[in-house]
C-alpha atoms as a PDB file:
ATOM      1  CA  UNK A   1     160.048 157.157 112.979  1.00  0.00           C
ATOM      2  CA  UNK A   2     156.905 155.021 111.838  1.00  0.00           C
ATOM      3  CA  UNK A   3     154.401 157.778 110.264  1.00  0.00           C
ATOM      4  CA  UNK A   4     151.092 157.150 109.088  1.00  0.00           C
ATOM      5  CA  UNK A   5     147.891 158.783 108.115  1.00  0.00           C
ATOM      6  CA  UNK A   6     144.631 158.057 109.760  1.00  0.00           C
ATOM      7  CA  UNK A   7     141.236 158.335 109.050  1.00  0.00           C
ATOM      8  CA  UNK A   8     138.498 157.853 106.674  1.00  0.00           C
ATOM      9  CA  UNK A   9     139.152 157.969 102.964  1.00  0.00           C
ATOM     10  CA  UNK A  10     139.857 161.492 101.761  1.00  0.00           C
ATOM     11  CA  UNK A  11     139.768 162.621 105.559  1.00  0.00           C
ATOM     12  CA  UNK A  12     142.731 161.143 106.821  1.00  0.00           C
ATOM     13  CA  UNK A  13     145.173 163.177 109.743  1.00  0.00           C
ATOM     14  CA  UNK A  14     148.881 162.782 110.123  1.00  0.00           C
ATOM     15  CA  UNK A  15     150.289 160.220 113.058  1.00  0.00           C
ATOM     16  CA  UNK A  16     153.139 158.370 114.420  1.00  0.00           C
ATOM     17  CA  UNK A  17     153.604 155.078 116.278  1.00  0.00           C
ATOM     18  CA  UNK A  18     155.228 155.595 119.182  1.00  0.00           C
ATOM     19  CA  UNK A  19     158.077 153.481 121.248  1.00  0.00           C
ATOM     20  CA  UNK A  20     155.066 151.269 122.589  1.00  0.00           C
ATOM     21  CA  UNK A  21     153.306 150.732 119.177  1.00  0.00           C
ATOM     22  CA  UNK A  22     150.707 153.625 120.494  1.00  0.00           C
ATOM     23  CA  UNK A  23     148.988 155.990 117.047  1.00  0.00           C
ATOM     24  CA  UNK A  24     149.816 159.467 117.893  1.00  0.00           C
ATOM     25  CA  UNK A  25     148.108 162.709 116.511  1.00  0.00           C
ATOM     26  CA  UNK A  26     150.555 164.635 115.052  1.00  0.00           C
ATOM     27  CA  UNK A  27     148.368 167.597 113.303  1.00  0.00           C
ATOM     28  CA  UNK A  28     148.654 170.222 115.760  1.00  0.00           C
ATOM     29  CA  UNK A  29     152.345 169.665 114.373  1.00  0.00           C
ATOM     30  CA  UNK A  30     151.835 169.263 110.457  1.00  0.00           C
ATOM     31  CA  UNK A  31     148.704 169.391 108.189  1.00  0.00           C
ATOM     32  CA  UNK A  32     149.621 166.356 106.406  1.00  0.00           C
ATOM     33  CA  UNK A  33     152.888 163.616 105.885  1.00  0.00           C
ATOM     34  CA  UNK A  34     153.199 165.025 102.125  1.00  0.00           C
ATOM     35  CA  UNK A  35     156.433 166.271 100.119  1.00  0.00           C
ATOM     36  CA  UNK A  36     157.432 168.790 102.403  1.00  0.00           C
ATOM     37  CA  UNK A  37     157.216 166.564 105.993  1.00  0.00           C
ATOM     38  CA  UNK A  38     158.986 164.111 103.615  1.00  0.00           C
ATOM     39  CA  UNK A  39     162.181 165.924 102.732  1.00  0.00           C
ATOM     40  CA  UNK A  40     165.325 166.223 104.668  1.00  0.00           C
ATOM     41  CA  UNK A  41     164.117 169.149 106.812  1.00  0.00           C
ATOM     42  CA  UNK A  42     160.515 167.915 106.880  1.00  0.00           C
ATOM     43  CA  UNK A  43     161.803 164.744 108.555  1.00  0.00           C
ATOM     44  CA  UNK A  44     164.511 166.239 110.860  1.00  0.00           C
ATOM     45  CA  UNK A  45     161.766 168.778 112.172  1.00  0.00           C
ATOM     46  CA  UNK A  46     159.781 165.888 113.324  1.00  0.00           C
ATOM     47  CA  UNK A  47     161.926 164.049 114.866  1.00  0.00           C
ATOM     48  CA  UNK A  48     162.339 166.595 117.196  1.00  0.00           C
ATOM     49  CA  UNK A  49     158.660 166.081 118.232  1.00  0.00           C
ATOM     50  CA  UNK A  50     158.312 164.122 121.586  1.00  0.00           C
ATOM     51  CA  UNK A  51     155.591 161.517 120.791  1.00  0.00           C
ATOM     52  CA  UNK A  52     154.641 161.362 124.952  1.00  0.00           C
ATOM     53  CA  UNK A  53     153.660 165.044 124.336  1.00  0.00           C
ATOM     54  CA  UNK A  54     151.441 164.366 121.201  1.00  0.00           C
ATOM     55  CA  UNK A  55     147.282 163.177 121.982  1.00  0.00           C
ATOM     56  CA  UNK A  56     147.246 159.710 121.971  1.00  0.00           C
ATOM     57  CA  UNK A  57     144.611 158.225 119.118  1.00  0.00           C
ATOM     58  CA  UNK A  58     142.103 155.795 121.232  1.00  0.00           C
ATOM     59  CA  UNK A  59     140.219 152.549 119.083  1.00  0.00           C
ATOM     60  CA  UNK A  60     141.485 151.060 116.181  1.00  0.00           C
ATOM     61  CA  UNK A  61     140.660 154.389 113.164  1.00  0.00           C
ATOM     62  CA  UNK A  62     141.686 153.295 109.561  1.00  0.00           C
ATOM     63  CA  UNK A  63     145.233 154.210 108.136  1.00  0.00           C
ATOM     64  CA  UNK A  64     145.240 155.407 104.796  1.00  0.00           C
ATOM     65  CA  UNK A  65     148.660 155.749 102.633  1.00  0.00           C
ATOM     66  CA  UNK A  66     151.384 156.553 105.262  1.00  0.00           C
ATOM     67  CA  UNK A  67     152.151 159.630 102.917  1.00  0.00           C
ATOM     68  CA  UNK A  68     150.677 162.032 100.486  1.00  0.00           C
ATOM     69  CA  UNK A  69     151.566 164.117  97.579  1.00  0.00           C
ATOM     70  CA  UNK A  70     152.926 161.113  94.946  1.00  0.00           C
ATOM     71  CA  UNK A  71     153.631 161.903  91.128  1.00  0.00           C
ATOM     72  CA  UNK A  72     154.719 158.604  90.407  1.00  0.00           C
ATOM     73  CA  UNK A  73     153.816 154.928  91.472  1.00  0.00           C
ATOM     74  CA  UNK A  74     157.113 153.371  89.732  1.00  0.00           C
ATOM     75  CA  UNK A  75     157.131 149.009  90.223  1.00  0.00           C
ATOM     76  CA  UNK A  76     159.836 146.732  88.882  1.00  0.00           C
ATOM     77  CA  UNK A  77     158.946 143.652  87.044  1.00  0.00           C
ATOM     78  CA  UNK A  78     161.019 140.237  87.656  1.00  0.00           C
ATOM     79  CA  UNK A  79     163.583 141.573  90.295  1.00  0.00           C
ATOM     80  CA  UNK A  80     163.747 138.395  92.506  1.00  0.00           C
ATOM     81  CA  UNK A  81     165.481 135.633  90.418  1.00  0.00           C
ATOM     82  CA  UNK A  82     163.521 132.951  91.920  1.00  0.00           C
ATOM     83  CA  UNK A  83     160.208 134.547  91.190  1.00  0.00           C
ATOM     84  CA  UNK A  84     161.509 134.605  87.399  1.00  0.00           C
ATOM     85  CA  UNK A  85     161.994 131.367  87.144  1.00  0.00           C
ATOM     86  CA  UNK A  86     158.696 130.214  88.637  1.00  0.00           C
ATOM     87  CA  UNK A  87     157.069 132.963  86.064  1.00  0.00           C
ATOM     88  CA  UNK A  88     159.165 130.800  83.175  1.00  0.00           C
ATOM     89  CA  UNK A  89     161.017 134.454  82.578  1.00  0.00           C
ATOM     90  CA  UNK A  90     164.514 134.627  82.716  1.00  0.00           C
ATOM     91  CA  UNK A  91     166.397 137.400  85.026  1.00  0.00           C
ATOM     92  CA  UNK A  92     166.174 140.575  83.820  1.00  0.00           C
ATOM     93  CA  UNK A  93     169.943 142.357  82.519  1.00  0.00           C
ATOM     94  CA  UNK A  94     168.664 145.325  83.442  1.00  0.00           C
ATOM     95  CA  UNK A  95     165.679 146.671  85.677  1.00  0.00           C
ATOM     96  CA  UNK A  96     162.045 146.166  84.328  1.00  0.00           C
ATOM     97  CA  UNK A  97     159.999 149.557  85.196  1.00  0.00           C
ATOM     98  CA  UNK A  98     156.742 149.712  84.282  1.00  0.00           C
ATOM     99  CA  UNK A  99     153.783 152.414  86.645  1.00  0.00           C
ATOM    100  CA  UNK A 100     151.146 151.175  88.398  1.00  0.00           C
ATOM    101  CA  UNK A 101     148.323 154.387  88.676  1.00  0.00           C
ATOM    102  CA  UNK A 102     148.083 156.684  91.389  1.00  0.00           C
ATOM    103  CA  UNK A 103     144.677 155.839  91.692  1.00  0.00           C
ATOM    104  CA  UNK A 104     145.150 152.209  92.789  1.00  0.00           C
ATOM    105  CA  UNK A 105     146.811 153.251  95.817  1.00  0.00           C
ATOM    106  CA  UNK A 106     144.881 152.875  99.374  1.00  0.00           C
ATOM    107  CA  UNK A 107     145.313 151.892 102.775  1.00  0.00           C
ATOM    108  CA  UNK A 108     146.551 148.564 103.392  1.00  0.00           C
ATOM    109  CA  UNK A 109     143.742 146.925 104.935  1.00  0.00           C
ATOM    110  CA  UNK A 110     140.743 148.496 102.594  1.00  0.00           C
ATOM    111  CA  UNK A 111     139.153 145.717 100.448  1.00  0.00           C
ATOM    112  CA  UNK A 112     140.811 144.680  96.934  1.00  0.00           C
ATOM    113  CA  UNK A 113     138.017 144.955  94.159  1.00  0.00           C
ATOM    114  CA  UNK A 114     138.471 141.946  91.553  1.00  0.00           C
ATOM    115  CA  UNK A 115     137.974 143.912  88.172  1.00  0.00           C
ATOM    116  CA  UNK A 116     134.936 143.169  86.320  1.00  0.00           C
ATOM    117  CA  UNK A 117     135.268 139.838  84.910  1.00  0.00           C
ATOM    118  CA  UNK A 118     138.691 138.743  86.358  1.00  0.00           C
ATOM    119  CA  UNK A 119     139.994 135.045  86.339  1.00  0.00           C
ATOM    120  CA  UNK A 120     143.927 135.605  87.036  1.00  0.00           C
ATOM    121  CA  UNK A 121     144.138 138.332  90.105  1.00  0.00           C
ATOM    122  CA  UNK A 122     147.374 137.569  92.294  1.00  0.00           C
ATOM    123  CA  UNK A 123     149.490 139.039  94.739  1.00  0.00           C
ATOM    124  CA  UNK A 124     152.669 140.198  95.280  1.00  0.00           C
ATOM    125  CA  UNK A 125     154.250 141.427  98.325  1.00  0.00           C
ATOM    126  CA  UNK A 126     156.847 144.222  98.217  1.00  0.00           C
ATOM    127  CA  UNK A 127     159.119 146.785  99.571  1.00  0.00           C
ATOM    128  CA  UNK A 128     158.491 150.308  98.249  1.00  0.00           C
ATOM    129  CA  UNK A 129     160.672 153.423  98.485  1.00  0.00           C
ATOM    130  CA  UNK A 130     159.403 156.683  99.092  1.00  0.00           C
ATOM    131  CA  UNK A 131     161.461 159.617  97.724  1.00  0.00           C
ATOM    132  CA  UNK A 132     161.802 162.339  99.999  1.00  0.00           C
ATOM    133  CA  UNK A 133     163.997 164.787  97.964  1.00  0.00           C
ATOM    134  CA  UNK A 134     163.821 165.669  93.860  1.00  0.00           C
ATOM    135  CA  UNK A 135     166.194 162.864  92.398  1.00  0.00           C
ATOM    136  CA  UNK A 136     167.565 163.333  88.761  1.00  0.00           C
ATOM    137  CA  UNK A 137     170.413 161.335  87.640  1.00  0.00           C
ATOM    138  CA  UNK A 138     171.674 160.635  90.722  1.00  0.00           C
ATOM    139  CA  UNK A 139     174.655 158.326  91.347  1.00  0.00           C
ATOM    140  CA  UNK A 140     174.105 154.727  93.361  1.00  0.00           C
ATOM    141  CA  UNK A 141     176.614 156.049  95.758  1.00  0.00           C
ATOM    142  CA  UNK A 142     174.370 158.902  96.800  1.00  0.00           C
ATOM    143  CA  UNK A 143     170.957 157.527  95.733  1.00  0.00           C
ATOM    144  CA  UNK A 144     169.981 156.368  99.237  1.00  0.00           C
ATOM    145  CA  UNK A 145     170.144 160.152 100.578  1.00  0.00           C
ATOM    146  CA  UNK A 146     166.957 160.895  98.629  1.00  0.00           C
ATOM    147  CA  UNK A 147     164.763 158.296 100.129  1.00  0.00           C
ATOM    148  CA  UNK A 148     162.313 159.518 103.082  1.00  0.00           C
ATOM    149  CA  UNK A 149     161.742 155.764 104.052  1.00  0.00           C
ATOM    150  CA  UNK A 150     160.267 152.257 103.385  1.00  0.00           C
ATOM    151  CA  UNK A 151     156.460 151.084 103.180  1.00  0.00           C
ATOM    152  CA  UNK A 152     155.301 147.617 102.550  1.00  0.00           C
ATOM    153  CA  UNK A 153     153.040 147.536  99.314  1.00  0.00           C
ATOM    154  CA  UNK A 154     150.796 144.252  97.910  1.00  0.00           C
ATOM    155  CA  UNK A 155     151.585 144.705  94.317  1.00  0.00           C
ATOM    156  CA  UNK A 156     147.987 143.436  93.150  1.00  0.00           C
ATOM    157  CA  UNK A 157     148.379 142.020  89.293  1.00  0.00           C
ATOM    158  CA  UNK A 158     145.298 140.619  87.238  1.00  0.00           C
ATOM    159  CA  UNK A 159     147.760 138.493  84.958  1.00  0.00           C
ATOM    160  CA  UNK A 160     145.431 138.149  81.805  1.00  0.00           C
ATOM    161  CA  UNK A 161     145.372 141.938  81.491  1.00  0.00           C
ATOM    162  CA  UNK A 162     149.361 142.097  82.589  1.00  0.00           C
ATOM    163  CA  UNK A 163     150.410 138.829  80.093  1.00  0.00           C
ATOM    164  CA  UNK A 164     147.756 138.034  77.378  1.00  0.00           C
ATOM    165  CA  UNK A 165     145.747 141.143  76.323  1.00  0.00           C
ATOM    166  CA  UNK A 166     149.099 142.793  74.332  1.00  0.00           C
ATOM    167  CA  UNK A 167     152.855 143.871  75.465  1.00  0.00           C
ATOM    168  CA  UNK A 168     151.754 146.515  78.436  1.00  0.00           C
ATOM    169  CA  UNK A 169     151.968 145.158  82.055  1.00  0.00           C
ATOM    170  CA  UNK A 170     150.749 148.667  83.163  1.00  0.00           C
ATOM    171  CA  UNK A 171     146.859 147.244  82.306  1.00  0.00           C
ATOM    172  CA  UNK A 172     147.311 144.519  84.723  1.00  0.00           C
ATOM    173  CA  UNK A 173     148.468 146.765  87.256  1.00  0.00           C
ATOM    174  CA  UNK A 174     146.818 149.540  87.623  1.00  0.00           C
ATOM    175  CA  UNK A 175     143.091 148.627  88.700  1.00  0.00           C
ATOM    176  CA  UNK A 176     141.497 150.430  91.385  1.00  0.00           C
ATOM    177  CA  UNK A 177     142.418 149.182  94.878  1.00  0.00           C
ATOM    178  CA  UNK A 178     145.577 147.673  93.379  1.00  0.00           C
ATOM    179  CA  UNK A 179     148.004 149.470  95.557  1.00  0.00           C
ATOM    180  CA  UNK A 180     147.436 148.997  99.054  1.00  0.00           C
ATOM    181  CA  UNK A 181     150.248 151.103 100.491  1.00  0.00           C
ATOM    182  CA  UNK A 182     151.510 150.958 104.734  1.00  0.00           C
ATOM    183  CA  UNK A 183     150.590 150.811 107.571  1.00  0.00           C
ATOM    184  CA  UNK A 184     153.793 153.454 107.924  1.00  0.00           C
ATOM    185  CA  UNK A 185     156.096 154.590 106.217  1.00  0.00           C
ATOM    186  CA  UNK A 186     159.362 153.923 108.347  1.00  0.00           C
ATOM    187  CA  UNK A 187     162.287 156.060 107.617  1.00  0.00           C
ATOM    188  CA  UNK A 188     165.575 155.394 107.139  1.00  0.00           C
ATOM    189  CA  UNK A 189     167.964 155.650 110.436  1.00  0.00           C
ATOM    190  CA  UNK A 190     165.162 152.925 111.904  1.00  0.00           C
ATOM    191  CA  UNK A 191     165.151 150.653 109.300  1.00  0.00           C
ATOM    192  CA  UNK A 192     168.795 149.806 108.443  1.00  0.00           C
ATOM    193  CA  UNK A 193     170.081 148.159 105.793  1.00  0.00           C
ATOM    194  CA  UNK A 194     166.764 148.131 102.991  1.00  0.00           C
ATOM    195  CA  UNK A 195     168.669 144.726 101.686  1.00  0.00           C
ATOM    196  CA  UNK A 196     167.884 142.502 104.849  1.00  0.00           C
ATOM    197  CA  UNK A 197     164.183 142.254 105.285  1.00  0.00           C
ATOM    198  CA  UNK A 198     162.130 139.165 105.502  1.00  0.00           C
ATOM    199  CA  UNK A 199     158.835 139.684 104.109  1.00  0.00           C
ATOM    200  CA  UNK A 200     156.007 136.891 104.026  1.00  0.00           C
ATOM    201  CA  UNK A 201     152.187 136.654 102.642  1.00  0.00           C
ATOM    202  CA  UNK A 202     149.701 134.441 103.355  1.00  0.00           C
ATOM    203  CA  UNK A 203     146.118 134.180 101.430  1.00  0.00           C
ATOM    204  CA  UNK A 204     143.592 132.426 104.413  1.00  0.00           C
ATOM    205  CA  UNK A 205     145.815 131.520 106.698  1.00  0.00           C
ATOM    206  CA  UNK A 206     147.954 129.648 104.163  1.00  0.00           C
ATOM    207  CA  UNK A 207     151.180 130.307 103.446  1.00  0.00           C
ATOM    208  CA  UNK A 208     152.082 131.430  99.792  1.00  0.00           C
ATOM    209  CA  UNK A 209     155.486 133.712 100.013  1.00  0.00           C
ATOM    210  CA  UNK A 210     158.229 133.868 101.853  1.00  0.00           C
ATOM    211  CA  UNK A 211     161.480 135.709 100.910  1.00  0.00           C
ATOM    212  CA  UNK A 212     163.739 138.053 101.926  1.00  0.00           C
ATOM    213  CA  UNK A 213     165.101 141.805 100.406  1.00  0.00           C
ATOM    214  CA  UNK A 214     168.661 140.300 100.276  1.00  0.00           C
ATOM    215  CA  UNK A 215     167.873 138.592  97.319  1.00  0.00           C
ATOM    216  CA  UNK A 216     166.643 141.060  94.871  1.00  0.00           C
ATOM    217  CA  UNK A 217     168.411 141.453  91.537  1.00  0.00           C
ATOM    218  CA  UNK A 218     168.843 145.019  91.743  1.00  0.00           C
ATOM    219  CA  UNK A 219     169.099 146.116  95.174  1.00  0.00           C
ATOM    220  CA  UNK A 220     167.323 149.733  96.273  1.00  0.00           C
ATOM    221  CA  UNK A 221     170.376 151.951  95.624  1.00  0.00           C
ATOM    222  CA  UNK A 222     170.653 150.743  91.838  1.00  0.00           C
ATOM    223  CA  UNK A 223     166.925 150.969  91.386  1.00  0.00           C
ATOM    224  CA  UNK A 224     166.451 154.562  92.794  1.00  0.00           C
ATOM    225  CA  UNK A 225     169.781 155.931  90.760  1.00  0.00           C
ATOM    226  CA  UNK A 226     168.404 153.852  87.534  1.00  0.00           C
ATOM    227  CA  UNK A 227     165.036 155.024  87.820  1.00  0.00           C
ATOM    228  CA  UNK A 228     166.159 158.833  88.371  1.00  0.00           C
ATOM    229  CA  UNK A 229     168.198 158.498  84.996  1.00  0.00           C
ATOM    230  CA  UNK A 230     164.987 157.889  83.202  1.00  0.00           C
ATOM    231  CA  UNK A 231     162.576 160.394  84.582  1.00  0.00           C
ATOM    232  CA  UNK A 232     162.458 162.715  87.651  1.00  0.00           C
ATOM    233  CA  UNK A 233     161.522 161.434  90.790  1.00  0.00           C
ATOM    234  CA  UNK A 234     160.320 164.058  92.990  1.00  0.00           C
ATOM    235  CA  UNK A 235     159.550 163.970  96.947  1.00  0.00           C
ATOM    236  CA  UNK A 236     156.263 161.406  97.478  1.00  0.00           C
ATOM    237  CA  UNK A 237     156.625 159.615  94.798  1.00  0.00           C
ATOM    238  CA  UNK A 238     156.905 156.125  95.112  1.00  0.00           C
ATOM    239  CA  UNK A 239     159.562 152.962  93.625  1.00  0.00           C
ATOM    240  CA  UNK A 240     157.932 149.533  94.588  1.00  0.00           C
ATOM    241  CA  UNK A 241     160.965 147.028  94.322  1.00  0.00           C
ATOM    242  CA  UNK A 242     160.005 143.596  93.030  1.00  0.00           C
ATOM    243  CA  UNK A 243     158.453 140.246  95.061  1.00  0.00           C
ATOM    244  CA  UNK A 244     159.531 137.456  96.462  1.00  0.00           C
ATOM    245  CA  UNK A 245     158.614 133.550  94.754  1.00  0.00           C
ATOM    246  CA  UNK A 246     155.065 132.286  96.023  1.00  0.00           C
ATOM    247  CA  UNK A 247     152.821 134.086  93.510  1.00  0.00           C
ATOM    248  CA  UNK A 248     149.369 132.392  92.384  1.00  0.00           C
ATOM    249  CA  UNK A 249     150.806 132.501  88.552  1.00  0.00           C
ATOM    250  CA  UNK A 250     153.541 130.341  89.705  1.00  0.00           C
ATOM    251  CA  UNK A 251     151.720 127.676  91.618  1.00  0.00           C
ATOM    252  CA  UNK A 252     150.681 124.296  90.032  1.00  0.00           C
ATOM    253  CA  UNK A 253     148.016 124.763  89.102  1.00  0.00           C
ATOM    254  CA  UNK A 254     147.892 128.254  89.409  1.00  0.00           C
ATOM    255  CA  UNK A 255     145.290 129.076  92.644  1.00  0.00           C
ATOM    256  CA  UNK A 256     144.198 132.983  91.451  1.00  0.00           C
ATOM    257  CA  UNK A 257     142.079 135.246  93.939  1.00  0.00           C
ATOM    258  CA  UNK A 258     138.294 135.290  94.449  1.00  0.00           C
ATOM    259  CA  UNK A 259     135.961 137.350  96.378  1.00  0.00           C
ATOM    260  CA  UNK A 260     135.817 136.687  99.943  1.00  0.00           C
ATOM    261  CA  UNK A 261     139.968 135.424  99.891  1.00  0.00           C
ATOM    262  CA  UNK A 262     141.879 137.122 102.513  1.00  0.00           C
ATOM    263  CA  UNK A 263     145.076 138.134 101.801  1.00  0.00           C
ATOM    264  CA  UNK A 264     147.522 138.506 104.891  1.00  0.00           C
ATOM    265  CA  UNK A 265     151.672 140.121 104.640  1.00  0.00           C
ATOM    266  CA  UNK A 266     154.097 141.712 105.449  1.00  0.00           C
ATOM    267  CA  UNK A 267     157.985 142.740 105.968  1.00  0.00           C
ATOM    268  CA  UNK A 268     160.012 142.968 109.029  1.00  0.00           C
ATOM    269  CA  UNK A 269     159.978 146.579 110.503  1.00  0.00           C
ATOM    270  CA  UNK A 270     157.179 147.984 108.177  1.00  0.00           C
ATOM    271  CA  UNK A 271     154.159 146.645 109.822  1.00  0.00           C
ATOM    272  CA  UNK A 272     151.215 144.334 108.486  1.00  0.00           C
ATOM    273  CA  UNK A 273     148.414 144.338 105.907  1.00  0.00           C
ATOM    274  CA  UNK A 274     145.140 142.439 105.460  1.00  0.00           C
ATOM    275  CA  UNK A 275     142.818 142.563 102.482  1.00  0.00           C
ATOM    276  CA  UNK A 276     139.293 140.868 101.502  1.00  0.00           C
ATOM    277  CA  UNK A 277     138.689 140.432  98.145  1.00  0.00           C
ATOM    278  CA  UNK A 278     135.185 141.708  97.074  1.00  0.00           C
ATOM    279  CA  UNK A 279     133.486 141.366  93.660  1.00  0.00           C
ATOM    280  CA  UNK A 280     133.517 144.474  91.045  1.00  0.00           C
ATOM    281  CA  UNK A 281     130.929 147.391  91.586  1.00  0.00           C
ATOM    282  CA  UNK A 282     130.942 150.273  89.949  1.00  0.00           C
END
């Protein structure tokens, strides 16, 4: 299933794309895609649901976050070897976690605001997981049965704040409109294998990244069962994996974001997202 939320911010109604690529209304089914659509039963309940039945959504409404209800907005730090080395880092012995805030997060095509004064805002596209079922200490074996499905997230970084204003990447990553999060989140059965995605970005029309989820450090399974060890991860909450080489920090010389830069990506089977840059406002 592809599931989304639609609407305007604040506002939004649950949905699913259907076999044609058609937004269904699903709230005369659920009040919301939130921790309890999310876990097992949530998700077997709905795919019981014939989407030819549900009211088909006409014009092109906003999506907001594919899913509700997050804790935690967990993002690891170096976990494509290739986008170390272009950062001058080497690759991480074990998994770099640092949070980005739940307040960054909005719909993946809603305008990214440069914070005030910003010279080094990049990009950085990436496959989240979204946990669908309270994970604590959980084996690798196992660790894929507690994820509700995939989304495609731009990990937004202003690298001053993340490199050069002390030791905390969270200040570089947390900024409001940092997260864009969807267009759905795509659960499990129709995605696959999480470790064979290509993903791609593009910032006007030019390309910038291309990689693919086969080449991450530390694949899904050995992120969700190492981040569980270190805090609870409970249903909504949200493990964004690591990006690809292409970044502006890596490029010679580096080519940062400025208002009115359009930022285009995405990863195979989890849709598309486009963002303008605007200036800061309060």
């Amino acid at each position: 299933m592809k599931l989304v939320r639609y609407g305007k911010p604040g506002k939004e109604k649950p949905g699913l794309i259907d076999a044609e690529g058609r937004l269904r209304d699903l709230s005369g089914v659920v009040a919301d895609i939130g921790p309890a659509q999310l876990s097992p039963a949530g998700l077997k309940k709905l795919a019981r649901v014939k989407p030819d039945k549900l009211p088909l959504v006409r014009g092109k409404p906003r999506y907001g976050v594919p899913f509700s209800g997050a804790t935690k907005f967990v993002a690891i730090g170096l976990n494509y070897s290739d986008h170390a080395a272009e950062t001058g880092n080497p690759v991480p012995k074990e998994p770099i976690v640092f949070h980005k805030t739940l307040s960054c997060m909005q719909g993946p095509d809603d305008d990214v605001m440069l914070p005030k004064n910003s010279v080094k805002t990049d990009w950085e596209v990436e496959l989240g997981i979204v946990i669908g079922t309270r994970a604590r200490y959980v084996s690798k074996k196992s660790a894929l049965d507690y994820v509700a499905g995939y989304v495609l997230v731009n990990d937004v970084s202003e690298r001053e704040w993340q490199s050069e204003r002390g030791p905390t990447w969270d200040k570089g990553k947390g900024f409001d409109t940092f997260g864009p999060v969807g267009p759905w989140l795509v659960t499990p059965d129709e995605v696959g294998n999480p470790q064979k995605l290509d993903m791609w970005l593009d910032v006007n029309g030019e390309k910038r990244q291309r990689g693919n989820t086969k080449t991450m450090v530390f694949d899904c399974a050995t992120l969700v069962a190492y981040v569980s060890s270190l805090f609870t991860l409970n249903p909504g909450d949200i493990i964004t994996t690591g990006t690809p080489p292409g970044v502006a920090l890596g490029m010679k010389p580096p080519q940062f974001l400025k208002a009115g830069d359009v930022v285009t990506l995405g990863i195979q089977g989890l849709g598309q997202q486009t963002q303008k840059m605007v200036k800061f406002k309060l």
